[in-house]
PDB file of N, CA and C in Angstrom:
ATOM      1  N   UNK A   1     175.376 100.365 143.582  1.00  0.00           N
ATOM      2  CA  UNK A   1     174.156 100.060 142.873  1.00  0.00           C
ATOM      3  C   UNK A   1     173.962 101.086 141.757  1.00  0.00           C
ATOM      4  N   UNK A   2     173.633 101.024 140.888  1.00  0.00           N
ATOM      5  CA  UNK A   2     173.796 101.596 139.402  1.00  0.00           C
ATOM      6  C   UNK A   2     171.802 102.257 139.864  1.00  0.00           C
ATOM      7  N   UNK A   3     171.894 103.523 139.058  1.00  0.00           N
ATOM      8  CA  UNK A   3     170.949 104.010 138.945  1.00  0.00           C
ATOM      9  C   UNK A   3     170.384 104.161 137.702  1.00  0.00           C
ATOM     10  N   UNK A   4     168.947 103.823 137.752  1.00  0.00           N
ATOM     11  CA  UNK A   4     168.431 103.837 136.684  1.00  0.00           C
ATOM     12  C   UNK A   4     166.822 104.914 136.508  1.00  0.00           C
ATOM     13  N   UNK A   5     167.056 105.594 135.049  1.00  0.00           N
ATOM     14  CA  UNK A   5     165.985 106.526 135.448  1.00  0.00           C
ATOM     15  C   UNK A   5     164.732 105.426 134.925  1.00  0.00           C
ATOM     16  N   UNK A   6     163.733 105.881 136.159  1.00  0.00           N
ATOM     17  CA  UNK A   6     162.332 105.329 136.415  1.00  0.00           C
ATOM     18  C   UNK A   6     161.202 105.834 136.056  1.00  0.00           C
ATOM     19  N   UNK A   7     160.218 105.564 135.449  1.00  0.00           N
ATOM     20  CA  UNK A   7     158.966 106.581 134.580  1.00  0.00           C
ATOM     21  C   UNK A   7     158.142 105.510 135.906  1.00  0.00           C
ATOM     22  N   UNK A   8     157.303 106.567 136.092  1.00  0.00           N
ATOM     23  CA  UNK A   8     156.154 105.944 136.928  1.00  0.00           C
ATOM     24  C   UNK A   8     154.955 106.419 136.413  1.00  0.00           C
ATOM     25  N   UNK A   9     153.952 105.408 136.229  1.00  0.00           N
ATOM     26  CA  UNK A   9     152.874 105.408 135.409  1.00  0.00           C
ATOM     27  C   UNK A   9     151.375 105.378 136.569  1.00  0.00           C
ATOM     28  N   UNK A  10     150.437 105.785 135.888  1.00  0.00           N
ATOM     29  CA  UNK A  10     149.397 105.580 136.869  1.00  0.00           C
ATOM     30  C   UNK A  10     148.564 104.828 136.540  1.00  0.00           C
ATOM     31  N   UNK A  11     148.060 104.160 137.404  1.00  0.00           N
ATOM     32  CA  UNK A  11     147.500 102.757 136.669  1.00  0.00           C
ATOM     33  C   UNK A  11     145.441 103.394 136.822  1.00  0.00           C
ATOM     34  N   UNK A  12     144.880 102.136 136.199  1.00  0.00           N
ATOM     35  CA  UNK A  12     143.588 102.919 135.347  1.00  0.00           C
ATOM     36  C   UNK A  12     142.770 102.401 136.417  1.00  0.00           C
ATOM     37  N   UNK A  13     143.164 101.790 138.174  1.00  0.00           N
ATOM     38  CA  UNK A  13     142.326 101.527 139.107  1.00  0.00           C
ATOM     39  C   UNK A  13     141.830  99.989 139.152  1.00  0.00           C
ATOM     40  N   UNK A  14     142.149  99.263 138.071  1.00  0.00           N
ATOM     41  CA  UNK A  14     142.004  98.045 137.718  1.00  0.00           C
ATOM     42  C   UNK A  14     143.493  97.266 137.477  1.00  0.00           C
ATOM     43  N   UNK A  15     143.817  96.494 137.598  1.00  0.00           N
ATOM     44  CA  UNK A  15     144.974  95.663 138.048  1.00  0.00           C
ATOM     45  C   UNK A  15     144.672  94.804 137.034  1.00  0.00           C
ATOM     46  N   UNK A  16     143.674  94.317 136.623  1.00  0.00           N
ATOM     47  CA  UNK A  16     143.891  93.667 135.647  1.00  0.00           C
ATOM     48  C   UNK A  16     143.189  94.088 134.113  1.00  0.00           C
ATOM     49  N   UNK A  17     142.750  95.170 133.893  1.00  0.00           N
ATOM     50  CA  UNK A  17     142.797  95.613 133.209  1.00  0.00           C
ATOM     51  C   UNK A  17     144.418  96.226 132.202  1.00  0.00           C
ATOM     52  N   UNK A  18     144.825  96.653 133.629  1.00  0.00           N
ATOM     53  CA  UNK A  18     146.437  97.425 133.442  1.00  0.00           C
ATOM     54  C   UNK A  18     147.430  96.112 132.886  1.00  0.00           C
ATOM     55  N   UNK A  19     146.703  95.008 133.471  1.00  0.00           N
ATOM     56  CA  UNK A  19     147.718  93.754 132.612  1.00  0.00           C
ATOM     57  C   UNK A  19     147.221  92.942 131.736  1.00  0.00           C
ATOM     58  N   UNK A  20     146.204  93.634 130.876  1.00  0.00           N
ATOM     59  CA  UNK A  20     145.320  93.104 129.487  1.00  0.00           C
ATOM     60  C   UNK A  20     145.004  91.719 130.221  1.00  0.00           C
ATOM     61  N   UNK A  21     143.999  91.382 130.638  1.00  0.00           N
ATOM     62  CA  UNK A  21     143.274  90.645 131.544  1.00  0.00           C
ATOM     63  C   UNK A  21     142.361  90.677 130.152  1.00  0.00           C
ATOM     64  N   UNK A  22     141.428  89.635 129.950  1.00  0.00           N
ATOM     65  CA  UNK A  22     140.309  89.378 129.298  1.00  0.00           C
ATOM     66  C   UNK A  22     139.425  89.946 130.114  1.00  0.00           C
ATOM     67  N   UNK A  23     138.233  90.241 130.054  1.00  0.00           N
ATOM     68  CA  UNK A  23     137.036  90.654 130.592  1.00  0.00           C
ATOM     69  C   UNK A  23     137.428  90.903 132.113  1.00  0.00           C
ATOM     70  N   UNK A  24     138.483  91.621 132.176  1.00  0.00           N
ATOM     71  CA  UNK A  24     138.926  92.646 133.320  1.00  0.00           C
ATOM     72  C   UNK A  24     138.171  93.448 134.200  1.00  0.00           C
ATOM     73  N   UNK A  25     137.078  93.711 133.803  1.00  0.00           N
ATOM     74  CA  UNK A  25     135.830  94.490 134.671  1.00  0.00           C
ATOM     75  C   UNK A  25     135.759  93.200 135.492  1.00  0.00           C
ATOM     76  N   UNK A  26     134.546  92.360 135.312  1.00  0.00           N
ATOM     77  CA  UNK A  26     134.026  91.175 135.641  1.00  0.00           C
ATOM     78  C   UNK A  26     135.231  90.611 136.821  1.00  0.00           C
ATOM     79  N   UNK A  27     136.361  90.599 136.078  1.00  0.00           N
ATOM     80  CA  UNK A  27     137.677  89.731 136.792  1.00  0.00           C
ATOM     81  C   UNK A  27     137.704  90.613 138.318  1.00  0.00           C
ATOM     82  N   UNK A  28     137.681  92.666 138.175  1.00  0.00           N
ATOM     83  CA  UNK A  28     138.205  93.560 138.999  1.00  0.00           C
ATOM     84  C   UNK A  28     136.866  93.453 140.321  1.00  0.00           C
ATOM     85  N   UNK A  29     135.723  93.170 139.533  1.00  0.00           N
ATOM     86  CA  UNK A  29     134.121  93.053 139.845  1.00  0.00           C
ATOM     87  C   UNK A  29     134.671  91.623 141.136  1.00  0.00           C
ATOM     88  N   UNK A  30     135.031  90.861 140.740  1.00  0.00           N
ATOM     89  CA  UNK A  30     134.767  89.560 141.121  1.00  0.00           C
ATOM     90  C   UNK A  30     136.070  89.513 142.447  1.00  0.00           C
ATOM     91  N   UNK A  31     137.015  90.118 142.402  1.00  0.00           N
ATOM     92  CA  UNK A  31     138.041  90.326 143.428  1.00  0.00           C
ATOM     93  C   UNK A  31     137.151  91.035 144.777  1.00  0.00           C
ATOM     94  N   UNK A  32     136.822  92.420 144.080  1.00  0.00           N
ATOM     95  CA  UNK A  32     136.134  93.070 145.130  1.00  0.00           C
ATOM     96  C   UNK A  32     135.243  92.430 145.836  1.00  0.00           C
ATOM     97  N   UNK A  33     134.688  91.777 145.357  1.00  0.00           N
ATOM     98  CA  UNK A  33     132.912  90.799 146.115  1.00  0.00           C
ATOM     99  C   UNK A  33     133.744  89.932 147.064  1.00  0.00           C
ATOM    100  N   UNK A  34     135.178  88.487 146.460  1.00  0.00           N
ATOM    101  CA  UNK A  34     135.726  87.805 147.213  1.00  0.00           C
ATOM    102  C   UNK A  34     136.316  88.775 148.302  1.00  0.00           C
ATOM    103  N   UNK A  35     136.949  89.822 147.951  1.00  0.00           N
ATOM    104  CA  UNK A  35     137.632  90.349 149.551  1.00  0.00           C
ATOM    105  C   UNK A  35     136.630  91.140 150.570  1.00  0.00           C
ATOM    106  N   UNK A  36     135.463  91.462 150.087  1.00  0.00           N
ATOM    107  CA  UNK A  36     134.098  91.504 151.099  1.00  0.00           C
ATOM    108  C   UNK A  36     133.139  90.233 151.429  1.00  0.00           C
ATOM    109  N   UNK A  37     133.291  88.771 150.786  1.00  0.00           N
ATOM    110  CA  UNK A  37     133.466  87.930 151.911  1.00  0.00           C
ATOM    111  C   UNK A  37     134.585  87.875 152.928  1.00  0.00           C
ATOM    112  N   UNK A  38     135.938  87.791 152.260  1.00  0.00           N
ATOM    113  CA  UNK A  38     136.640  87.635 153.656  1.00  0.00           C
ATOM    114  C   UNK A  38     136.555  88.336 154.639  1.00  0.00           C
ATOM    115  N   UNK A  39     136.222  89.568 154.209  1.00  0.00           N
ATOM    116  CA  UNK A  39     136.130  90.871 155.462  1.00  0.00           C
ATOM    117  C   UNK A  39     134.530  90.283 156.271  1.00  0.00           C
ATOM    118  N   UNK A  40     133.851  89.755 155.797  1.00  0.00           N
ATOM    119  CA  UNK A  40     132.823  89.113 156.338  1.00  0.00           C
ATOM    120  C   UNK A  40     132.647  87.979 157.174  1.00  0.00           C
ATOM    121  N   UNK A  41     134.049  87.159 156.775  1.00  0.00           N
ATOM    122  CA  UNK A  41     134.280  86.081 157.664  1.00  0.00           C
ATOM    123  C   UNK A  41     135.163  86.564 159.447  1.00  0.00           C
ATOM    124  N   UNK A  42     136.153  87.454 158.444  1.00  0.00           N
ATOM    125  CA  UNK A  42     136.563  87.743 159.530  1.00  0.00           C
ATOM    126  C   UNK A  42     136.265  88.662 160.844  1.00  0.00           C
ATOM    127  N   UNK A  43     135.076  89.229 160.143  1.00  0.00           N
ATOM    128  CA  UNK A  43     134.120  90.476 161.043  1.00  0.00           C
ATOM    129  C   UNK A  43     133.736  89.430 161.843  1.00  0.00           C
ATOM    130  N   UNK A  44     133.148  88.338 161.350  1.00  0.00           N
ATOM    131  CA  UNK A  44     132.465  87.363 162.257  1.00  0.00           C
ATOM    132  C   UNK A  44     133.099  85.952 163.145  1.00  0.00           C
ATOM    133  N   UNK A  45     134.772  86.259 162.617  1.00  0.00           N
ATOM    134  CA  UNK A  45     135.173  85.307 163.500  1.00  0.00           C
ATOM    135  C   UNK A  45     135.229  83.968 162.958  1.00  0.00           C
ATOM    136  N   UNK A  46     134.377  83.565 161.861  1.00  0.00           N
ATOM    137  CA  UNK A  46     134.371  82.503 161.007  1.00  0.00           C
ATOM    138  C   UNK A  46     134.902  81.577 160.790  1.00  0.00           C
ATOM    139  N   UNK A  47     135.313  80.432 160.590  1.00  0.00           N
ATOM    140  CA  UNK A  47     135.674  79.190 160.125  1.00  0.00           C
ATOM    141  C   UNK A  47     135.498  78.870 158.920  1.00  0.00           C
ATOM    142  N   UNK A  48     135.914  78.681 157.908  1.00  0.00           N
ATOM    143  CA  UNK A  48     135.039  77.881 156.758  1.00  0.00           C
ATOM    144  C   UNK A  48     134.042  77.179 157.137  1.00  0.00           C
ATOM    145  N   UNK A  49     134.692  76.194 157.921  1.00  0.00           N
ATOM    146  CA  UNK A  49     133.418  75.403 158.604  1.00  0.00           C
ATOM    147  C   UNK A  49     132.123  76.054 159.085  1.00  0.00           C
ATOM    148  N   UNK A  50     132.710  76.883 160.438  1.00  0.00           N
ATOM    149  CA  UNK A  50     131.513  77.634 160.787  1.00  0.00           C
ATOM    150  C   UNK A  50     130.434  78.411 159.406  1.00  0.00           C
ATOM    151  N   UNK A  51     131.233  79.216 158.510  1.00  0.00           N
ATOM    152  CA  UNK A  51     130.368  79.278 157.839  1.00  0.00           C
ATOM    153  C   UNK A  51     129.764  78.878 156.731  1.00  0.00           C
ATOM    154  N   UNK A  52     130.300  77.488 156.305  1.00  0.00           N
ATOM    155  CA  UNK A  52     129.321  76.810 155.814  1.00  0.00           C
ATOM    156  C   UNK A  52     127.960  75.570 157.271  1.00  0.00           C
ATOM    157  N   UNK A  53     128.170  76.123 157.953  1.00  0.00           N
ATOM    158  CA  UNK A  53     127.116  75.554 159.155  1.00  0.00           C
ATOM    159  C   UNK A  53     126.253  76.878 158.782  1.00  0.00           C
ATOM    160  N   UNK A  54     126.610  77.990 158.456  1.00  0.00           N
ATOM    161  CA  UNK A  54     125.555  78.934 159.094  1.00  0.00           C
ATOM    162  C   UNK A  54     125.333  79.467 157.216  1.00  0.00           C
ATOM    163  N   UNK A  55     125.660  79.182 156.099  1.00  0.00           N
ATOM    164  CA  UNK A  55     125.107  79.793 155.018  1.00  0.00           C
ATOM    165  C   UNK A  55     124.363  78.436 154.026  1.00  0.00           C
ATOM    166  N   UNK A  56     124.630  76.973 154.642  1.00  0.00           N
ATOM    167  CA  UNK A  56     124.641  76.003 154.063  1.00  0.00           C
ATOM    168  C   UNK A  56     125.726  75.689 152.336  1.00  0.00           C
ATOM    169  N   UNK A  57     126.751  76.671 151.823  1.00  0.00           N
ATOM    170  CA  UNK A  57     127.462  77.021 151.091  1.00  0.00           C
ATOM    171  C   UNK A  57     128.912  76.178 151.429  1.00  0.00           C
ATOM    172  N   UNK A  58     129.217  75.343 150.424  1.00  0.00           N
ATOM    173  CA  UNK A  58     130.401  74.318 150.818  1.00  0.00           C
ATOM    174  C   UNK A  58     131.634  74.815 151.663  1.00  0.00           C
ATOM    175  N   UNK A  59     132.300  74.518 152.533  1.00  0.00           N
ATOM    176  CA  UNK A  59     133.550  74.743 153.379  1.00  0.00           C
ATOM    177  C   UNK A  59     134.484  74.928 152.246  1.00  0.00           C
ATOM    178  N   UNK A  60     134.960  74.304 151.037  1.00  0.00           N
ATOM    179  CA  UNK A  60     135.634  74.549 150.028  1.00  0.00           C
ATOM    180  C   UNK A  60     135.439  75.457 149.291  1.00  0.00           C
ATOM    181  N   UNK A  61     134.268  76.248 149.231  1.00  0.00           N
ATOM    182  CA  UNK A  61     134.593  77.521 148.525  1.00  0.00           C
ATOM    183  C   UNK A  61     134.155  78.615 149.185  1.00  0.00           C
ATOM    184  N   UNK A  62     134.375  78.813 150.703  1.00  0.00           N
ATOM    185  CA  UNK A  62     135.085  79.609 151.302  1.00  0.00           C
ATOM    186  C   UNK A  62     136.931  79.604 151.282  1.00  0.00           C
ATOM    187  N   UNK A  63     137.321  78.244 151.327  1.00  0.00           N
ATOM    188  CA  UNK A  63     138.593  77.884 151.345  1.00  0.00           C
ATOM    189  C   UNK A  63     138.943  78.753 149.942  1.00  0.00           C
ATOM    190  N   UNK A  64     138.494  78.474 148.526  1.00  0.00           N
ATOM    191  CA  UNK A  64     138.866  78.971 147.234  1.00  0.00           C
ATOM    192  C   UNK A  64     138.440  80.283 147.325  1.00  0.00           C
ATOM    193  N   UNK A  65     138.197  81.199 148.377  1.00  0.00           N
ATOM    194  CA  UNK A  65     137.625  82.432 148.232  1.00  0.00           C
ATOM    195  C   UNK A  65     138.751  83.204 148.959  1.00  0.00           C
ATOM    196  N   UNK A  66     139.214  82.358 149.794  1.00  0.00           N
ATOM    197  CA  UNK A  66     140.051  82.972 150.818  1.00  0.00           C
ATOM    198  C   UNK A  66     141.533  82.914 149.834  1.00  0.00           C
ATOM    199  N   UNK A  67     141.650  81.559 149.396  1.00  0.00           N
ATOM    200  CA  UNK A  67     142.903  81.693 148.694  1.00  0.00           C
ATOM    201  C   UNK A  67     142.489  82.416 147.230  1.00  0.00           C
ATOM    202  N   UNK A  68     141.754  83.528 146.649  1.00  0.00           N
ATOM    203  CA  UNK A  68     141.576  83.939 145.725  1.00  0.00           C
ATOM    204  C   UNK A  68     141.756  83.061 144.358  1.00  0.00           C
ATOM    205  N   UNK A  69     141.187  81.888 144.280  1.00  0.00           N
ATOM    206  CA  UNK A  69     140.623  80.665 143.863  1.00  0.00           C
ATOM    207  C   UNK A  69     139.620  81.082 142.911  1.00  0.00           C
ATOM    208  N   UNK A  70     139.369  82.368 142.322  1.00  0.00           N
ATOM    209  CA  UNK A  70     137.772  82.498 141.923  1.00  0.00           C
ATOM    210  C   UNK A  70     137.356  81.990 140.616  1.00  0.00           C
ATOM    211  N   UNK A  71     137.774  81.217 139.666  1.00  0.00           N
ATOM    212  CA  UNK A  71     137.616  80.861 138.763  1.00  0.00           C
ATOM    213  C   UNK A  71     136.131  80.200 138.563  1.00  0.00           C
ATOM    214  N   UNK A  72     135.900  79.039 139.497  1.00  0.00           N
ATOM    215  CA  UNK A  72     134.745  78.652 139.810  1.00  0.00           C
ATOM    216  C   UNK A  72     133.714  79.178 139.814  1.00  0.00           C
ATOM    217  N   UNK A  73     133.456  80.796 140.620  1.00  0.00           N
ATOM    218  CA  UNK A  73     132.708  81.640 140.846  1.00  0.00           C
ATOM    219  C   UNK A  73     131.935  82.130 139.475  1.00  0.00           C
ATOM    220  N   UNK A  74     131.118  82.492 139.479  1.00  0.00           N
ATOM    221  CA  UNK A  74     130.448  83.438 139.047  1.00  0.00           C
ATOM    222  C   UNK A  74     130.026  85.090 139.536  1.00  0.00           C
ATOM    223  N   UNK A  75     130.150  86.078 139.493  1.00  0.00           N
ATOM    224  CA  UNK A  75     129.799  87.557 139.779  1.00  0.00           C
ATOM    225  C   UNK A  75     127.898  86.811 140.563  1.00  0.00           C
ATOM    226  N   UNK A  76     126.830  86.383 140.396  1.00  0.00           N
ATOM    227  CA  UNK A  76     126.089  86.454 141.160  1.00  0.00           C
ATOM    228  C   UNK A  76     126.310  85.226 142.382  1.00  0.00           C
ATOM    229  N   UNK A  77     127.008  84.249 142.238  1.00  0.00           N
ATOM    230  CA  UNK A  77     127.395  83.213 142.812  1.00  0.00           C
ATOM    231  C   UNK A  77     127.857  84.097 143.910  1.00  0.00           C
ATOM    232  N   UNK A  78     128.698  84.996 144.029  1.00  0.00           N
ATOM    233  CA  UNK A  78     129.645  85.699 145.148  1.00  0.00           C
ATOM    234  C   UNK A  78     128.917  86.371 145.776  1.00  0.00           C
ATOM    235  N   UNK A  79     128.132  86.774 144.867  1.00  0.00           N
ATOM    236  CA  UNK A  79     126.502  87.972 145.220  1.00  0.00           C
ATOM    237  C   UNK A  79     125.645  87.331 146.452  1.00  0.00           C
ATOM    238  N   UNK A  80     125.534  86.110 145.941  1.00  0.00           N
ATOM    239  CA  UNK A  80     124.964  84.937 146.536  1.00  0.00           C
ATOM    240  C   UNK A  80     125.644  84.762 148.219  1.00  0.00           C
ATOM    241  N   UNK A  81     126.448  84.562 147.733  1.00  0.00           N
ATOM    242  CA  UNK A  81     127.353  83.880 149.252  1.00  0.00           C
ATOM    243  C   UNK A  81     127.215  85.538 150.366  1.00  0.00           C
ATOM    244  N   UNK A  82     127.693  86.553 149.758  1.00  0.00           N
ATOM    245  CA  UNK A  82     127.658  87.577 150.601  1.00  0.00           C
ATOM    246  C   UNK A  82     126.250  87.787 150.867  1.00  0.00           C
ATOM    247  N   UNK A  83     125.123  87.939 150.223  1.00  0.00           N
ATOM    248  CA  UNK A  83     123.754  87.658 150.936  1.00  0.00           C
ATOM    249  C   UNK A  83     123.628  87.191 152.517  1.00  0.00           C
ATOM    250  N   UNK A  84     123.987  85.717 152.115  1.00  0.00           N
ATOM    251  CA  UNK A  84     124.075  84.798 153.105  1.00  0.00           C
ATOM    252  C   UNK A  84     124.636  84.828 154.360  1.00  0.00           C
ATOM    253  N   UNK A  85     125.805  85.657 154.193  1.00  0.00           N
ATOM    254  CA  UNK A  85     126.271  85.967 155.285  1.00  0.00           C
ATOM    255  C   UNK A  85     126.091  87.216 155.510  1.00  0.00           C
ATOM    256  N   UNK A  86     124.893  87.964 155.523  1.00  0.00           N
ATOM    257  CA  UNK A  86     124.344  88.769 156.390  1.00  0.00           C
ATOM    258  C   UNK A  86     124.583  90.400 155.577  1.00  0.00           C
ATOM    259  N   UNK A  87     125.378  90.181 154.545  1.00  0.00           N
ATOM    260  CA  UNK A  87     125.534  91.685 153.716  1.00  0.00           C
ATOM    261  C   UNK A  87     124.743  91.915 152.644  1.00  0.00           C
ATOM    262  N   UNK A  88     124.415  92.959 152.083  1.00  0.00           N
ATOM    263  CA  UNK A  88     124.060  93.638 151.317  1.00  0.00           C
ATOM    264  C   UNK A  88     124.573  94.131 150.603  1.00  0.00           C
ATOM    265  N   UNK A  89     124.287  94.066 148.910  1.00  0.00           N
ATOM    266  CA  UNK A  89     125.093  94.607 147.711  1.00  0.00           C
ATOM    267  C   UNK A  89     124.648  95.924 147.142  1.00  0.00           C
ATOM    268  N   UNK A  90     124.760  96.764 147.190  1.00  0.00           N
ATOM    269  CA  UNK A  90     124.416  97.837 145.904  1.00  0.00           C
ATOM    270  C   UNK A  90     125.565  98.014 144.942  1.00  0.00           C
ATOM    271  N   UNK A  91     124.971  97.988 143.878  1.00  0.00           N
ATOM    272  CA  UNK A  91     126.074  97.670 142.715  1.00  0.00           C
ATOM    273  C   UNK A  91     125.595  99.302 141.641  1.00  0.00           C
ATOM    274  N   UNK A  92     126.787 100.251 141.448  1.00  0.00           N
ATOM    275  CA  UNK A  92     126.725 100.945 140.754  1.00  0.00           C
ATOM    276  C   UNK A  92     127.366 100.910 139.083  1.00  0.00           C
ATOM    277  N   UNK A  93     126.873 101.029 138.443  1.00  0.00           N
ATOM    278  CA  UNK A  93     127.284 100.893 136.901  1.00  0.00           C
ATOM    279  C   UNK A  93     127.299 101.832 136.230  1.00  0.00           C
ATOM    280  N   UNK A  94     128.430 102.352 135.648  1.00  0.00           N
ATOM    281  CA  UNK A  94     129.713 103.908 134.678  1.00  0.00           C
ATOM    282  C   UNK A  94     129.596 102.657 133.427  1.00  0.00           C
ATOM    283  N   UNK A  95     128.952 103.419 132.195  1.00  0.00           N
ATOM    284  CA  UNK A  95     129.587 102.946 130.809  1.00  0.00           C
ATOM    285  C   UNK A  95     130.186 103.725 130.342  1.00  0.00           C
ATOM    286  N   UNK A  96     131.278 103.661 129.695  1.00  0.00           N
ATOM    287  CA  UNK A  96     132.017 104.843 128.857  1.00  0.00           C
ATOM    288  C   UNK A  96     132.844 104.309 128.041  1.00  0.00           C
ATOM    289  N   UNK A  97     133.340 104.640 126.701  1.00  0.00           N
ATOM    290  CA  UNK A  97     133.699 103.623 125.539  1.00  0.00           C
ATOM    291  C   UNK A  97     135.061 104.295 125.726  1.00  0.00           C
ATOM    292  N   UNK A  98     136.148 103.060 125.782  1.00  0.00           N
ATOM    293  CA  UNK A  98     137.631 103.902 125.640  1.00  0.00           C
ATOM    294  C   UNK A  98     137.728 104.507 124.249  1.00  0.00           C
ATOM    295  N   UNK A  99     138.282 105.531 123.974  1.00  0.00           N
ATOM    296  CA  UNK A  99     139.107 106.263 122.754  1.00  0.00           C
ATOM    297  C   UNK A  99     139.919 104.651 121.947  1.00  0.00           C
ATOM    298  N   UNK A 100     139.731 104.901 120.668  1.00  0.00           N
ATOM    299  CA  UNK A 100     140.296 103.851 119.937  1.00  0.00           C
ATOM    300  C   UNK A 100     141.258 104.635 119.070  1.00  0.00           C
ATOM    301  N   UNK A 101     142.163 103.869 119.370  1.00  0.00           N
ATOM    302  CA  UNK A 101     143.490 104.349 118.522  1.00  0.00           C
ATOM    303  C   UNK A 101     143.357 104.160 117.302  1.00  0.00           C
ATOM    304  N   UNK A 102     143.845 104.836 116.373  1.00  0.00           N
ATOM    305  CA  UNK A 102     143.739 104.437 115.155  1.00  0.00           C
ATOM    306  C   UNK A 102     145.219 104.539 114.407  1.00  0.00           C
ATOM    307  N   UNK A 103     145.402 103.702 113.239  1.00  0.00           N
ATOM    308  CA  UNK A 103     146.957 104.052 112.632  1.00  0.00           C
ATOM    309  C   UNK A 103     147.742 102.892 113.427  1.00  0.00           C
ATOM    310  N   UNK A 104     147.236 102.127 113.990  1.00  0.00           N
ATOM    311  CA  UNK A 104     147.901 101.097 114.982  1.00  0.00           C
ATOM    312  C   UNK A 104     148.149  99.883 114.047  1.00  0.00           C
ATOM    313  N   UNK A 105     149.038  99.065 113.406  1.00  0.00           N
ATOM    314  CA  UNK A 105     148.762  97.703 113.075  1.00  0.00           C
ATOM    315  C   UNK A 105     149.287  96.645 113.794  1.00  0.00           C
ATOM    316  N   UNK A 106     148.335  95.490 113.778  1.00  0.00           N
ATOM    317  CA  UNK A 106     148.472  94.279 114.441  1.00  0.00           C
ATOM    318  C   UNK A 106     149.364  93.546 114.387  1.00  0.00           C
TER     319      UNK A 106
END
């Protein structure tokens, strides 16, 4: 097997930011909320079914939540659903403007 030298980079904590994602916050925002429903379903043992019996929230978008489906969603929509099933959000917010390169052309 041939060796090759490897640069390893550190990524900026966002996954899709790091892969020029459009509105990458929102996108990184909206992962985190879906994988604290699932951790919510599965704390509770859940069904889709079961928990659309117990949040009145369609069986299909638990299904699109589980398969990371989130397109549909909205950031309070998810807000929404985790309510429902019994959690609580506190949401903290960092603004800070990246450094803009300059001398760069398009």
């Amino acid at each position: 097997m041939k060796r090759e030298n490897m640069r390893v980079l550190r990524g900026s904590g966002n996954s899709f930011r790091d892969l020029g994602y459009k509105n990458a916050d929102a996108a990184h925002l909206k992962a985190i909320l879906a994988a604290e429903v699932i951790k919510a379903l599965d704390r509770e043992l859940l069904t889709v079914r079961a928990a659309h019996a117990r949040t009145g929230i369609a069986a299909a978008d638990f299904s699109r939540i589980r398969n990371a489906d989130l397109g549909r969603f909205t950031l309070d929509r998810l807000m929404s659903i985790l309510n429902r099933l019994g959690s609580r959000i506190e949401v903290k917010v960092r603004v800070w403007r990246e450094p803009v390169e300059h001398g760069q052309s398009g």
